[in-house]
C-alpha atoms as a PDB file:
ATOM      1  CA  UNK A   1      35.246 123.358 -19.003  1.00  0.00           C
ATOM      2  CA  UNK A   2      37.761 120.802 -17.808  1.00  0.00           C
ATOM      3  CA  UNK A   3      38.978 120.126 -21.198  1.00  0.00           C
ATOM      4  CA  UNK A   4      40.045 123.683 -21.371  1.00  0.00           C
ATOM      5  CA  UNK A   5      41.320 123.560 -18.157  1.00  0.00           C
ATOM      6  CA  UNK A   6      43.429 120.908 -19.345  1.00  0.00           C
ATOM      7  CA  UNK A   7      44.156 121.873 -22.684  1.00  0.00           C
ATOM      8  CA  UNK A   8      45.266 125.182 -20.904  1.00  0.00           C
ATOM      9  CA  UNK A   9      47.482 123.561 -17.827  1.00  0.00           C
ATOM     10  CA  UNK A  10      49.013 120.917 -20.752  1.00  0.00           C
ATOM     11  CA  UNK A  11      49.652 123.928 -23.129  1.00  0.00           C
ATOM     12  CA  UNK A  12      51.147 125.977 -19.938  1.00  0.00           C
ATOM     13  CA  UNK A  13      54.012 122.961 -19.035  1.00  0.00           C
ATOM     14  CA  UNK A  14      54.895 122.678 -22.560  1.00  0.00           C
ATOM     15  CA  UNK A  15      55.624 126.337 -22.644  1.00  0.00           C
ATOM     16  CA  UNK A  16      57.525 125.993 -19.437  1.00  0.00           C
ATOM     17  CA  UNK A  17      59.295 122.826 -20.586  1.00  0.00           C
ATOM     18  CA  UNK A  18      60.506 124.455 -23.649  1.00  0.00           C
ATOM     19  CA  UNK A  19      61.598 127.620 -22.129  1.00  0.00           C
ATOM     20  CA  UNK A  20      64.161 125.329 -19.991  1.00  0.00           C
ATOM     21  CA  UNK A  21      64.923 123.358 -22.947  1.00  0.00           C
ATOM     22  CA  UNK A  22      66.219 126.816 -25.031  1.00  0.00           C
ATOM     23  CA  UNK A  23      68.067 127.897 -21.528  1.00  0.00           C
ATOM     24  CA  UNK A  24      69.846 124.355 -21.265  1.00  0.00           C
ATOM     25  CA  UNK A  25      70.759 124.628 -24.960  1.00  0.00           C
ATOM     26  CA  UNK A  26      71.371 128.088 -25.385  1.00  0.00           C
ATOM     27  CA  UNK A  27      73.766 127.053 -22.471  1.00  0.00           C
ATOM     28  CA  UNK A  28      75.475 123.908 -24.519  1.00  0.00           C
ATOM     29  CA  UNK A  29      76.054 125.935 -27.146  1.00  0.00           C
ATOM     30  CA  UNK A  30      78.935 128.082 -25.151  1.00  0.00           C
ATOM     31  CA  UNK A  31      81.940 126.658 -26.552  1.00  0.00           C
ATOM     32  CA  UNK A  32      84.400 124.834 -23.586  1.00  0.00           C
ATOM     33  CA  UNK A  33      87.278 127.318 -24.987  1.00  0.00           C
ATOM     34  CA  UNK A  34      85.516 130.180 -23.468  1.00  0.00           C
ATOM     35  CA  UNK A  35      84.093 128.745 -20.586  1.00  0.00           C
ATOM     36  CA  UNK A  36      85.172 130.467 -17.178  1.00  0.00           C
ATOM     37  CA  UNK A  37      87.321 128.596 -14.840  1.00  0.00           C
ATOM     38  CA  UNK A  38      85.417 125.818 -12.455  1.00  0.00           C
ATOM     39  CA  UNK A  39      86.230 127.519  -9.523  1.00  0.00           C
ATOM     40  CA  UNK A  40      83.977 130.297 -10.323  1.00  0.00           C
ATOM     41  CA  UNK A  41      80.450 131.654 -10.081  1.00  0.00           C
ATOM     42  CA  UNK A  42      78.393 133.895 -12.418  1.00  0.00           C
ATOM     43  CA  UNK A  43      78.191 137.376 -10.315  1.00  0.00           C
ATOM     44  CA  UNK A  44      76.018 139.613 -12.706  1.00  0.00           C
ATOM     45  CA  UNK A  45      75.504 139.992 -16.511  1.00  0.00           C
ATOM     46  CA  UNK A  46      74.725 143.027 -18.557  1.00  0.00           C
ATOM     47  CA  UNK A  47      74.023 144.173 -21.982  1.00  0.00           C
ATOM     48  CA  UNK A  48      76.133 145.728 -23.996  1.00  0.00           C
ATOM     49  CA  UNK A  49      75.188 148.534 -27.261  1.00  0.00           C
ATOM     50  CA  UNK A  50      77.897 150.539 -28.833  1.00  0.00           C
ATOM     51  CA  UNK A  51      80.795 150.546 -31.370  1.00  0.00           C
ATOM     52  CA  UNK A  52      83.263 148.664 -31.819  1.00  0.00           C
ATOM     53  CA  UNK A  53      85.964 151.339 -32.959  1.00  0.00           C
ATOM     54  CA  UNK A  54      88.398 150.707 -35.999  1.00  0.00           C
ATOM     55  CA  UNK A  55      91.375 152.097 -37.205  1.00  0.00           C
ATOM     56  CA  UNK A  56      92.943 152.060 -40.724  1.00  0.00           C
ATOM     57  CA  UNK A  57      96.706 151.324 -40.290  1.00  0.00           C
ATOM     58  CA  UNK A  58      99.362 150.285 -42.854  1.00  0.00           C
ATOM     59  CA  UNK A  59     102.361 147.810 -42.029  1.00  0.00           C
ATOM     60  CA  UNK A  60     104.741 147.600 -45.218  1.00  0.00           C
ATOM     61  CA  UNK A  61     102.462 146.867 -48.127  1.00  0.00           C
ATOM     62  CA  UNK A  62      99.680 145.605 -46.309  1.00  0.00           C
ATOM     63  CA  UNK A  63      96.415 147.810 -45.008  1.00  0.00           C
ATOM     64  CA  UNK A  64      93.760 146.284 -42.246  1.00  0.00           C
ATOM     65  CA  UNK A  65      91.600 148.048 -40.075  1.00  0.00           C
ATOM     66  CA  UNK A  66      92.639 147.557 -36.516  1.00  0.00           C
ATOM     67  CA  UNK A  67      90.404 147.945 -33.255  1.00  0.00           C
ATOM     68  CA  UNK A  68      91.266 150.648 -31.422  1.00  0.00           C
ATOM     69  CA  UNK A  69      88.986 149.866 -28.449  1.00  0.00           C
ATOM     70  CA  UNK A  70      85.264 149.547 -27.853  1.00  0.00           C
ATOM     71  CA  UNK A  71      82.650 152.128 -26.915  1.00  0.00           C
ATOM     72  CA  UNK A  72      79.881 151.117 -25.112  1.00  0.00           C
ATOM     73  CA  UNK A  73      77.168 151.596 -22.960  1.00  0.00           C
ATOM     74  CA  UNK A  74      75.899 148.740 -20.402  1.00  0.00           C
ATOM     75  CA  UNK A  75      72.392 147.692 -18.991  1.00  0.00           C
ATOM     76  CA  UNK A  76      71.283 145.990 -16.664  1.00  0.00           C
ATOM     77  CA  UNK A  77      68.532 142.736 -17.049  1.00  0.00           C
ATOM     78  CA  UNK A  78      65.802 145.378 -16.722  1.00  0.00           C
ATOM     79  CA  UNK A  79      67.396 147.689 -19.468  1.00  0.00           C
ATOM     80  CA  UNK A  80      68.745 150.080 -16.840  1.00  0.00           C
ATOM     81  CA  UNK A  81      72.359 151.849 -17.633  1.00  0.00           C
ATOM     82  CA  UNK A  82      74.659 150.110 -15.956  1.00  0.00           C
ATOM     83  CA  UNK A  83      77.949 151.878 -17.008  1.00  0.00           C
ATOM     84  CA  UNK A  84      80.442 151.661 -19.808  1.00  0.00           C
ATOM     85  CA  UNK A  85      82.680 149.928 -21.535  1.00  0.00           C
ATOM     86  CA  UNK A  86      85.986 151.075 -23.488  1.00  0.00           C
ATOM     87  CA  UNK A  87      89.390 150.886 -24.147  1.00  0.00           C
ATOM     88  CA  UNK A  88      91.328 148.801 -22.343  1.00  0.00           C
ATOM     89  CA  UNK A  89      89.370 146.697 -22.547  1.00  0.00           C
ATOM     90  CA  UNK A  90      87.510 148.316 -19.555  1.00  0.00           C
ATOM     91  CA  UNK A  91      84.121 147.978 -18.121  1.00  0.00           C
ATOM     92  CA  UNK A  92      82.983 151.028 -15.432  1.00  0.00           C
ATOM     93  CA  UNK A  93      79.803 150.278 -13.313  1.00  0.00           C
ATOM     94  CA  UNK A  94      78.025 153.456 -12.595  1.00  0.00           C
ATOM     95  CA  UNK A  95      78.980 152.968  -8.549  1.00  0.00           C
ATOM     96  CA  UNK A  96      82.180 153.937  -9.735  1.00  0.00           C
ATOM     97  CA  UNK A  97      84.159 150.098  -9.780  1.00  0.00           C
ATOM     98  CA  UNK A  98      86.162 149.151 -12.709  1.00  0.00           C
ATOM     99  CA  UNK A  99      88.113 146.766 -14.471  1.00  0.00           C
ATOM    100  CA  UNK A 100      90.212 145.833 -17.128  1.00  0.00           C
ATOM    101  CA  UNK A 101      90.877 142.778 -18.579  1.00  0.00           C
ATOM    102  CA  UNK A 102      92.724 140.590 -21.877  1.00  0.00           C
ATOM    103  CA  UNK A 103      91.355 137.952 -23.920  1.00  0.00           C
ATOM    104  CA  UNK A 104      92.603 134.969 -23.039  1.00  0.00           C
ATOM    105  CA  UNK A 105      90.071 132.771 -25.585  1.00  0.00           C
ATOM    106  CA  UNK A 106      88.047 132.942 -28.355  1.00  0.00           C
ATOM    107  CA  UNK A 107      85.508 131.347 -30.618  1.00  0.00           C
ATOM    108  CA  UNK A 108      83.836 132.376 -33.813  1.00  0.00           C
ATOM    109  CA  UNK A 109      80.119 133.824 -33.173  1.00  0.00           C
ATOM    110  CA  UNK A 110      77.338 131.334 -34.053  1.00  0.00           C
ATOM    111  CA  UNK A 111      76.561 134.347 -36.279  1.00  0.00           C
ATOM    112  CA  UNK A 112      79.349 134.968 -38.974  1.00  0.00           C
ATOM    113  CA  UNK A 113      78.793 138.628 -39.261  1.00  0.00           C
ATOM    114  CA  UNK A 114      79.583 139.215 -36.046  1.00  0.00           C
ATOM    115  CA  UNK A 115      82.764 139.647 -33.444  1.00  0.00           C
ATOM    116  CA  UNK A 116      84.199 136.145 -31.531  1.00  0.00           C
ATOM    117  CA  UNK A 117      82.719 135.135 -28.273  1.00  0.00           C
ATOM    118  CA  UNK A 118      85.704 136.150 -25.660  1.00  0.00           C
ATOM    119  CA  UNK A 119      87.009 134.775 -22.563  1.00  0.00           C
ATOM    120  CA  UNK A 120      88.306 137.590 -20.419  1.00  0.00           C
ATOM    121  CA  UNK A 121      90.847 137.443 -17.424  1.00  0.00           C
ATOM    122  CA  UNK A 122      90.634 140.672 -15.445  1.00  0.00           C
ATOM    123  CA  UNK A 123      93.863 141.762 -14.482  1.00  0.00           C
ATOM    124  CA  UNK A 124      93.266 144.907 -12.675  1.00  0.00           C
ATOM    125  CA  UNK A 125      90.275 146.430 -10.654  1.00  0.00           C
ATOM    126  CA  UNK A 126      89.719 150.380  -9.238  1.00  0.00           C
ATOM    127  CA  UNK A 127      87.482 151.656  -6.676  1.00  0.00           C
ATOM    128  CA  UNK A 128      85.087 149.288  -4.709  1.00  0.00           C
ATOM    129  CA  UNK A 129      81.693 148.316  -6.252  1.00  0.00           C
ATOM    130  CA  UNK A 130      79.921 145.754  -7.932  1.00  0.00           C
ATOM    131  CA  UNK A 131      82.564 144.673 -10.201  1.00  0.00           C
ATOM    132  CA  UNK A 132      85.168 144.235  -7.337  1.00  0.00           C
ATOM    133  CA  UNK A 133      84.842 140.496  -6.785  1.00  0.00           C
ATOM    134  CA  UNK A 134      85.229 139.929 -10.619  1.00  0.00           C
ATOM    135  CA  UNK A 135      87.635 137.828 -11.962  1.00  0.00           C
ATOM    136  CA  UNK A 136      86.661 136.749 -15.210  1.00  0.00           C
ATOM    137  CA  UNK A 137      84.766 137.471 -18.322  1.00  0.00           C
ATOM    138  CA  UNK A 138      82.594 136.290 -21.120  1.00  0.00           C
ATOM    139  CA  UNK A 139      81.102 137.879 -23.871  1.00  0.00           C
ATOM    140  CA  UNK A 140      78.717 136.244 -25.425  1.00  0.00           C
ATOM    141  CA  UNK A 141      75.743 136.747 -28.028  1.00  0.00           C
ATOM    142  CA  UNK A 142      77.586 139.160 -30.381  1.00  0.00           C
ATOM    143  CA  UNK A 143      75.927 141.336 -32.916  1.00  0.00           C
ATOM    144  CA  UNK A 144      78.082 143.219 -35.749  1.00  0.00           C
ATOM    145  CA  UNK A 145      81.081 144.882 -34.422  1.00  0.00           C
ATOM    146  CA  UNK A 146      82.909 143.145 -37.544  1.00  0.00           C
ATOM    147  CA  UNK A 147      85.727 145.552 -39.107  1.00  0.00           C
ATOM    148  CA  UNK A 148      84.890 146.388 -42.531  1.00  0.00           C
ATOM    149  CA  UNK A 149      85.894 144.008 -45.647  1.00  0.00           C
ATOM    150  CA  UNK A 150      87.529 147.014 -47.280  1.00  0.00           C
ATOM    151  CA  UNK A 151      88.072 150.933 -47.596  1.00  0.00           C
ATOM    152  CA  UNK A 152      91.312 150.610 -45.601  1.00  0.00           C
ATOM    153  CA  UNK A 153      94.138 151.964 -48.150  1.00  0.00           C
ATOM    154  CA  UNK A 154      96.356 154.419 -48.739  1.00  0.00           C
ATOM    155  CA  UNK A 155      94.443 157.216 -48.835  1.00  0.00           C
ATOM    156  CA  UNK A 156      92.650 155.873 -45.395  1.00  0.00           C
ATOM    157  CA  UNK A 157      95.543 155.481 -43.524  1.00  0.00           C
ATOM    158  CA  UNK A 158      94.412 156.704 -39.684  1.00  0.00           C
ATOM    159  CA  UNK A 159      91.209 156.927 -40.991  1.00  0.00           C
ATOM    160  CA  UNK A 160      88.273 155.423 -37.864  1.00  0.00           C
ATOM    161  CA  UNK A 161      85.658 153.945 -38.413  1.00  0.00           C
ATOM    162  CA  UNK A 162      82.402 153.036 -35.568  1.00  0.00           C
ATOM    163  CA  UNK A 163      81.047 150.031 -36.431  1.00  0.00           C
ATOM    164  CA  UNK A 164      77.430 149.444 -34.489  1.00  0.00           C
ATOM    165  CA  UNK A 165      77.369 145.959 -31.941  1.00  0.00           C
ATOM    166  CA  UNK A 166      75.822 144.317 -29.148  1.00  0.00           C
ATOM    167  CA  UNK A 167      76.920 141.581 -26.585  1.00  0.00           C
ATOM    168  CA  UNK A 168      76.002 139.823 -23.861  1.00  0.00           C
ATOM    169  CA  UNK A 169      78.718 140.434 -20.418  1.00  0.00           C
ATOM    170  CA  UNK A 170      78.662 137.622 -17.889  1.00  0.00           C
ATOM    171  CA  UNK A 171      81.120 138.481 -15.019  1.00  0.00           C
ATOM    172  CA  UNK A 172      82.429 135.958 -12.535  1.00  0.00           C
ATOM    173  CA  UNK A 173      83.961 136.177  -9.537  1.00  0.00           C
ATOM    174  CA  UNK A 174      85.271 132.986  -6.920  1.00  0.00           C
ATOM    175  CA  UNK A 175      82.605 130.783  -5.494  1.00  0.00           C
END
């Protein structure tokens, strides 16, 4: 009996230990280009699943599908909806706040078929709410979202295309 009492407790802080060892190197692996700035705190994160929305434009010879804006819905850490997020780039809490923001830095996702990791400055907010305080951004933990390697031509021209994602939203606000 006190063997597996032992084996249990030793096999229970090795669990522990290595759930704080993924958190503190999940947490290395944010590059410093996209960090948020020192004088800030994280103030809530949320889940993003949507599109990323594309458009096929044409400038001279050249065709590329361009992002016309995200569309999104966001939960919460318990997989509640949270709000939205679209063009702008905006994000709406469902107590009505909301802000809008530009990306200020990027880096490439750790996986390649997915959108950059962002650094966001918010540079307006409406109504009072949750997101109120908020001053910065991340997005982080990317899924798809990548505009298609091809299909944009000629005969595409203002064609859209939804392509499926997910991220990660940290917001910050002033310690």
């Amino acid at each position: 009996m006190r063997n597996s009492i032992r084996g249990f407790t030793s096999a229970t802080l090795l669990a522990a230990a290595s759930t704080v060892l993924s958190f503190s190197v999940a947490a290395q692996q944010v590059p410093i280009i996209i960090q948020p700035p020192a004088n800030e705190q994280l103030l809530l994160q949320v889940h993003a699943k949507g599109d990323q929305v594309y458009t096929c434009k044409s400038d001279a010879a050249q065709f590329t599908w361009t992002l016309k804006a995200p569309d999104a819905q966001l939960f919460d850490k318990d997989g509640k909806p949270f709000g939205k997020h679209f063009a702008g780039p905006s994000w709406e809490a469902n107590d009505g706040s909301r802000v809008t923001g530009k990306a200020v830095a990027n880096a490439p996702s750790p996986d390649a078929d997915s959108i950059p990791w962002l650094l966001i400055k918010i540079l307006s907010h409406d109504g009072s709410g949750v997101l109120s305080r908020a001053t910065s951004i991340q997005r982080l933990n990317t899924k798809g979202g990548k505009a298609p390697a091809s299909g944009c031509d000629a005969s595409h021209v203002g064609q859209e295309v939804r392509v499926p994602y997910s991220a990660d939203y940290l917001f910050y606000a002033p310690k």
